[in-house]
C-alpha atoms as a PDB file:
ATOM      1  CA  UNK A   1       8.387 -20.173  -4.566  1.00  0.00           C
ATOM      2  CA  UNK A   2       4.545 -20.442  -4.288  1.00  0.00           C
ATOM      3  CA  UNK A   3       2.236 -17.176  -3.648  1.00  0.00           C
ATOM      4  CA  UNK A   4      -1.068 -17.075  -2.623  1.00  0.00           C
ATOM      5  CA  UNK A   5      -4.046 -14.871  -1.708  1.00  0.00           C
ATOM      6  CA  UNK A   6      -6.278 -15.189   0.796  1.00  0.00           C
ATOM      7  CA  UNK A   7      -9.487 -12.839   0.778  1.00  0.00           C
ATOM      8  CA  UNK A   8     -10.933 -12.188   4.238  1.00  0.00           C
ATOM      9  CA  UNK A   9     -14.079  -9.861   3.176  1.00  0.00           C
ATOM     10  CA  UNK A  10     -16.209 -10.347   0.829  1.00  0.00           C
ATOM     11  CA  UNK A  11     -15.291  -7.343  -2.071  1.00  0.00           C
ATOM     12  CA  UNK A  12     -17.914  -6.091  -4.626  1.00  0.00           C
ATOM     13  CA  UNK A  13     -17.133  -5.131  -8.153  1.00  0.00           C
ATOM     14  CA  UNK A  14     -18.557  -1.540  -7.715  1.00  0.00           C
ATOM     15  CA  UNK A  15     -17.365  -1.547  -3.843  1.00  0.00           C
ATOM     16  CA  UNK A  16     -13.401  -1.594  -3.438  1.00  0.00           C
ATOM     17  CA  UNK A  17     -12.510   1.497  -1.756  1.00  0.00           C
ATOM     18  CA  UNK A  18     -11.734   1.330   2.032  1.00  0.00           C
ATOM     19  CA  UNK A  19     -14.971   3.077   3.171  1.00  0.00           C
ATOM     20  CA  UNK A  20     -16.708  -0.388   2.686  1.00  0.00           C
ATOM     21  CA  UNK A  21     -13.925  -2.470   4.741  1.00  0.00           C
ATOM     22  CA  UNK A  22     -12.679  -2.933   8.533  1.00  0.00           C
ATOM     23  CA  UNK A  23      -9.916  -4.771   9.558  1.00  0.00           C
ATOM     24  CA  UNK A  24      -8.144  -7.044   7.697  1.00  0.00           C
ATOM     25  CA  UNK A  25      -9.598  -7.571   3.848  1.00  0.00           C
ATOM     26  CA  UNK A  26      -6.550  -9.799   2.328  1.00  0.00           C
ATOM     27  CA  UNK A  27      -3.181 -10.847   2.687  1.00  0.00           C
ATOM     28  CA  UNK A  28      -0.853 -12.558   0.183  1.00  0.00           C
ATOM     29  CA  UNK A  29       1.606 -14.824   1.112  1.00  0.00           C
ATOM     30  CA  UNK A  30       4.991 -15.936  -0.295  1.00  0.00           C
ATOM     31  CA  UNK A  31       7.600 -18.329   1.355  1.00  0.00           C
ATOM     32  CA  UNK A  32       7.602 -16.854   4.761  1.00  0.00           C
ATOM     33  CA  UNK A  33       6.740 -13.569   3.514  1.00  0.00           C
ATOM     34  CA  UNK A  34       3.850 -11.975   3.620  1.00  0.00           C
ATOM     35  CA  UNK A  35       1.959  -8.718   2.848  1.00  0.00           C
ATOM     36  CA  UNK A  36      -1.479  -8.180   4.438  1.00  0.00           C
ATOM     37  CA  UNK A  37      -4.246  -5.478   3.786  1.00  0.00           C
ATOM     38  CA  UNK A  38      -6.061  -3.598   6.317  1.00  0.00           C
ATOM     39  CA  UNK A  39      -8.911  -1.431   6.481  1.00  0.00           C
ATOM     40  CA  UNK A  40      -7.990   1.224   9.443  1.00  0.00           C
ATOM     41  CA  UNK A  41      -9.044   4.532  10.993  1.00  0.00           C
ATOM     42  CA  UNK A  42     -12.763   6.224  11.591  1.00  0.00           C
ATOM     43  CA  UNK A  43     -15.666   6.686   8.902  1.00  0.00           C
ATOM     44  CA  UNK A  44     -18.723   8.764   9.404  1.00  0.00           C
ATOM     45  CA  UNK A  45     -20.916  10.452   6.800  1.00  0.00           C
ATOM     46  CA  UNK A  46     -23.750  12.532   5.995  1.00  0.00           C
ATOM     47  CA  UNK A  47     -26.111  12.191   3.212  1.00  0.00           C
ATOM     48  CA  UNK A  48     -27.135  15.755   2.639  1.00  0.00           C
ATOM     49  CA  UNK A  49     -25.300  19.056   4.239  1.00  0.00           C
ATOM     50  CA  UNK A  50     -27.582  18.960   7.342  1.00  0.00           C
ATOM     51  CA  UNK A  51     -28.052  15.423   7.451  1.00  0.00           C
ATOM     52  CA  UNK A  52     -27.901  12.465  10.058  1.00  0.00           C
ATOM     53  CA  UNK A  53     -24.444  11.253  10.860  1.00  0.00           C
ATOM     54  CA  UNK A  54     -23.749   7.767  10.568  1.00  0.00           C
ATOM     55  CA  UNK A  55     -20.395   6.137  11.700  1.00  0.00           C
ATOM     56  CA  UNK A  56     -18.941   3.129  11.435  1.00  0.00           C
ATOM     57  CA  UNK A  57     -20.771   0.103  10.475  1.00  0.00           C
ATOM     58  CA  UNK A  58     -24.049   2.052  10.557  1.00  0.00           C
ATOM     59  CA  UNK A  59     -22.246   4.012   8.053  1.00  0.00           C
ATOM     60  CA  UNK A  60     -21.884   1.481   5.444  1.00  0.00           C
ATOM     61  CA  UNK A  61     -25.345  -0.282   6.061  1.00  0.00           C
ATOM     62  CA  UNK A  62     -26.826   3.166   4.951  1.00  0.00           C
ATOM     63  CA  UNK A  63     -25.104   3.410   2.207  1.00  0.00           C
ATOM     64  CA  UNK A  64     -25.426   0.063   1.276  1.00  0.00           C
ATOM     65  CA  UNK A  65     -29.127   0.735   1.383  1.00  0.00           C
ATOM     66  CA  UNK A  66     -29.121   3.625  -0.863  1.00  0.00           C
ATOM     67  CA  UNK A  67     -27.599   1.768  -3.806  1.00  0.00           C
ATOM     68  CA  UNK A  68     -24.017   3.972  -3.544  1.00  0.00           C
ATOM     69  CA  UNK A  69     -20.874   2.292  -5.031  1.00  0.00           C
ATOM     70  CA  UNK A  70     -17.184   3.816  -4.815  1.00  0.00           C
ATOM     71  CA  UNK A  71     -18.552   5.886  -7.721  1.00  0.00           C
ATOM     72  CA  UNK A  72     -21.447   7.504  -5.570  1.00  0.00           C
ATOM     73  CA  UNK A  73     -19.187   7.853  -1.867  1.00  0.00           C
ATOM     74  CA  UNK A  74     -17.601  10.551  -2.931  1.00  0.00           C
ATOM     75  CA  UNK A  75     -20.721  12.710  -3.568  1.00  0.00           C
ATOM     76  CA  UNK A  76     -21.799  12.370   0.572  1.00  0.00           C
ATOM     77  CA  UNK A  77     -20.538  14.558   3.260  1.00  0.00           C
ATOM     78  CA  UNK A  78     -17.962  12.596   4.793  1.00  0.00           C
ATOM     79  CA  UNK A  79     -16.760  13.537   8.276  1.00  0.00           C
ATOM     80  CA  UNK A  80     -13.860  10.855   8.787  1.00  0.00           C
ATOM     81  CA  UNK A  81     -12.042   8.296   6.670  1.00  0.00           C
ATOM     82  CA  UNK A  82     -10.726   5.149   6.706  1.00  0.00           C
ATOM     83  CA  UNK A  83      -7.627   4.208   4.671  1.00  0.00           C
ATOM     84  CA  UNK A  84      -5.849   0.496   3.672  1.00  0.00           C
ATOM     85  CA  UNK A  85      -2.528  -0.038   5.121  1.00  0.00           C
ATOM     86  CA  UNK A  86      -0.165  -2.359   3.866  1.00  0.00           C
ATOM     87  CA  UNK A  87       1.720  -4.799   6.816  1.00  0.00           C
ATOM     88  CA  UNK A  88       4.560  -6.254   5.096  1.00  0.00           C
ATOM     89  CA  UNK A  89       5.452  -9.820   7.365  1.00  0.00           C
ATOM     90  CA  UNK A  90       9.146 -11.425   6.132  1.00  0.00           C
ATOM     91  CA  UNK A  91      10.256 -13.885   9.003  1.00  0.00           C
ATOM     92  CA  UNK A  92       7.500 -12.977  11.754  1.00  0.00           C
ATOM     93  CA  UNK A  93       8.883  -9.357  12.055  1.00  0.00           C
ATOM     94  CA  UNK A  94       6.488  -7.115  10.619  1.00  0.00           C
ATOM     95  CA  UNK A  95       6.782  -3.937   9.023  1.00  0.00           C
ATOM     96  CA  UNK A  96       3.788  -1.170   7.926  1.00  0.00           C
ATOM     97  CA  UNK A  97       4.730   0.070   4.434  1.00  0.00           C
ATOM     98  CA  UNK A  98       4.680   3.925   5.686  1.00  0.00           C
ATOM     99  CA  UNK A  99       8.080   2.641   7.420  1.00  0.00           C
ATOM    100  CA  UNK A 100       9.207   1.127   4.702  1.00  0.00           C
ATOM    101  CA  UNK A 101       8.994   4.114   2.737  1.00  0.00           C
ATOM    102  CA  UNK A 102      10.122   6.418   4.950  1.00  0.00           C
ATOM    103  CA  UNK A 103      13.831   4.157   5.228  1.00  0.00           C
ATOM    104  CA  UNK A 104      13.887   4.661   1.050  1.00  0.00           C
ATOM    105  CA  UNK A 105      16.283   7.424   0.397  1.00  0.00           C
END
């Protein structure tokens, strides 16, 4: 059986984490099978402790600007974050992967 991957967003060598995603990044696909990756939830920062917030978009455009990388994220004052989540697709019933695990004994 063939598998493929199909990337939806662009991704950055120094820029994988979810805080620079929305949506769906990438989904692989095998038979009728399929897993797909998603970018989900709120983001909003702060570059210093009394700082401008920034959500969203306007989020990652500022830090974008300022040269940060998944390396440098972690050093800002975030106020929300996003997370991937895994939608596992066998048949056209889909599943999230939180379910899955939570049906493992």
């Amino acid at each position: 059986m063939k598998t493929s991957i199909s990337f939806y967003k662009k991704v950055h060598k120094d820029r994988r984490g979810s805080f620079w995603f929305d949506g769906q990044v990438a989904e692989v696909f095998s038979g009728d099978r399929s897993i797909s990756v998603e970018a989900t939830g709120q983001k909003s920062l702060s570059f210093s402790p009394a700082g401008n917030i920034y959500s969203g978009a306007g989020a990652v455009r500022s830090a974008v600007k300022r040269g940060l990388t998944d390396r440098h994220i972690s050093k800002t004052e975030m106020r929300d974050q996003n997370w991937f989540n895994l939608v596992l697709a066998d048949g056209g019933k889909f599943t999230s992967l939180e379910r899955v695990l939570d049906d493992l004994p």
